[in-house]
Protein backbone atom coordinates (compact mmCIF):
# COMPACT_ATOMS: atom_id res chain seq x y z
CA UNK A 1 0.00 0.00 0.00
CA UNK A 2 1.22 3.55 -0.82
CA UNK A 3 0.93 5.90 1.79
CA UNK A 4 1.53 9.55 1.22
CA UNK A 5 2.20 12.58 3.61
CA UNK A 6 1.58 16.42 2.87
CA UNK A 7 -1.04 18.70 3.15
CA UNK A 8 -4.36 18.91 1.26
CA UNK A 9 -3.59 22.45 -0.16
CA UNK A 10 0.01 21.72 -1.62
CA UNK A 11 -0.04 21.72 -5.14
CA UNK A 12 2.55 18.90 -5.38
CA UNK A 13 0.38 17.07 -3.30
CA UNK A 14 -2.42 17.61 -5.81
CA UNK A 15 -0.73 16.76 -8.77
CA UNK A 16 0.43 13.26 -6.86
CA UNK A 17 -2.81 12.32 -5.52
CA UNK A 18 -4.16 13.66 -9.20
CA UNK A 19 -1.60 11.53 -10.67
CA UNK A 20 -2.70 8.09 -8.42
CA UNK A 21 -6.73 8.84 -8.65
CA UNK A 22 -6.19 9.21 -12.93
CA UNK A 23 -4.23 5.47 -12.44
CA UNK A 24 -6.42 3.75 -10.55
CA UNK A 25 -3.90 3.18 -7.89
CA UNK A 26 -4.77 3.35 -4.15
CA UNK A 27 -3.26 5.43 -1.65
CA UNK A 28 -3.32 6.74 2.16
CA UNK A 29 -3.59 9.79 2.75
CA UNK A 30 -1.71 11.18 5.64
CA UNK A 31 -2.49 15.21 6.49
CA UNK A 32 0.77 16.43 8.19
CA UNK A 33 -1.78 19.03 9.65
CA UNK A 34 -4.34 16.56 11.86
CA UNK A 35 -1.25 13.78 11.93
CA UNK A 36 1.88 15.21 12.79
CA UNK A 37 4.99 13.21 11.70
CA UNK A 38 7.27 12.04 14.56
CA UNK A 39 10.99 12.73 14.69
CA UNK A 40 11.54 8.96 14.74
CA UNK A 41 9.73 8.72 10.91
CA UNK A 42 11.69 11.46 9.75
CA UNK A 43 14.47 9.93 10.68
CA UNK A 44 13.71 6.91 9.27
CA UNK A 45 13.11 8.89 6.11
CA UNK A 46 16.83 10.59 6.69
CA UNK A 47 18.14 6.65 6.60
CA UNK A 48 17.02 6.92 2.30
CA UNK A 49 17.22 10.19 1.14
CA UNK A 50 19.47 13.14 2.34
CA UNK A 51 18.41 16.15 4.60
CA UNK A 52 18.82 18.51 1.47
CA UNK A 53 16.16 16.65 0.18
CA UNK A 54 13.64 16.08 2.68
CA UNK A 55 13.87 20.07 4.14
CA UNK A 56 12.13 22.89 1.79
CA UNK A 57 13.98 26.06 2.13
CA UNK A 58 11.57 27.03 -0.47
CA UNK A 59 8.51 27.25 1.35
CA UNK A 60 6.45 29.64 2.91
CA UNK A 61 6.84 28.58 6.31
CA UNK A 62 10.96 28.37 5.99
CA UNK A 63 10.79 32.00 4.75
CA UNK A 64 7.86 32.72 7.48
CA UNK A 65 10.76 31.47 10.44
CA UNK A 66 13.32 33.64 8.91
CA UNK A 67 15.29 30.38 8.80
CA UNK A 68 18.08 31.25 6.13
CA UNK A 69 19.17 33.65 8.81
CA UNK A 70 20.11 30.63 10.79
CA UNK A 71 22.85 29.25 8.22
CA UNK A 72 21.16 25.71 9.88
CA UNK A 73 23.57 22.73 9.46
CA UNK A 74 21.92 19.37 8.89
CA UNK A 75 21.29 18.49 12.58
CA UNK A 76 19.43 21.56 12.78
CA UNK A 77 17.54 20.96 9.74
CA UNK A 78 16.59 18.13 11.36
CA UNK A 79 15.75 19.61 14.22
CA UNK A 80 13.27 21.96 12.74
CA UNK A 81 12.14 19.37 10.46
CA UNK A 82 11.11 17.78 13.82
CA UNK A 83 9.37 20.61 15.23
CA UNK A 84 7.73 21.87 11.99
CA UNK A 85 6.29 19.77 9.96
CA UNK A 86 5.22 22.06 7.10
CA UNK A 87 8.98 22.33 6.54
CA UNK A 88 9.21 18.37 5.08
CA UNK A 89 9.06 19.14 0.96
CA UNK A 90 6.03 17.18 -0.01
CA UNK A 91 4.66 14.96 -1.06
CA UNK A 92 6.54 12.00 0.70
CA UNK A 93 5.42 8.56 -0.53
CA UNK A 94 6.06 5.20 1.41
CA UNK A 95 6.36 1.91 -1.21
CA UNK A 96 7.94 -0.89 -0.73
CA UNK A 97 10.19 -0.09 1.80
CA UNK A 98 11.37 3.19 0.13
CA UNK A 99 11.04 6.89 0.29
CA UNK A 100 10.23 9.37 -2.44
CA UNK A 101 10.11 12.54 -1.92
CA UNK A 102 8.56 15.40 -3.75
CA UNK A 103 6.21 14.65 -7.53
CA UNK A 104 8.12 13.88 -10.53
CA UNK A 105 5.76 12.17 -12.32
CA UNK A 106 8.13 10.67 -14.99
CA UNK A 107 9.79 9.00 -12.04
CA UNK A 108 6.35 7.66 -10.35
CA UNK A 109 5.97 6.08 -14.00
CA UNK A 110 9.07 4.37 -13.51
CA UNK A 111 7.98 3.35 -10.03
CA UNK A 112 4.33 3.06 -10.04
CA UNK A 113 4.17 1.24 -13.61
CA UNK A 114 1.34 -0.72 -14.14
């Protein structure tokens, strides 16, 4: 089963649960909002993919914490990643064991072939 965490209002988000529905494949949906991720998952996630890719320093809420004024190192990342969900660069998508992070949807046809 595919189980995917974000937020309802992400446009990534969107375009991956867009992309699933228009396949017929099933998915969970997990609302960082109502179900906040524990540190332990993210660093479970930090065991497959790299900090770099699992913080958004793009995001309104990194730019709303005036966090680029921290010069954060990857600990802190993590750290903040920890405390602020909205900070974790969505979607992330749980198959098979592995991580992906963020849509690419010439990858999840690689992946999610049918």
């Amino acid at each position: 089963m595919i189980k995917m965490y974000g937020i309802p209002t992400c446009g990534s988000v969107r375009k991956a649960k867009k992309y699933f529905n228009e396949k017929g494949i099933e998915f969970e949906f997990v609302d960082f909002k109502k179900t906040p991720v524990s540190c332990e998952k993210i660093d479970e996630w930090l065991k497959q993919v790299t900090i770099d890719k699992l913080f958004n320093n793009r995001g309104t809420k990194y730019r709303t914490l005036k966090l680029k004024e921290l010069n954060l190192d990857d600990e802190g990342k993590r750290e903040w990643l920890c405390k602020e969900n909205l900070l974790i660069k969505r979607p992330v998508i749980e198959y098979d064991g592995k991580i992906i992070v963020a849509f690419d949807e010439e990858e999840y046809d690689k992946i999610f072939k049918s």
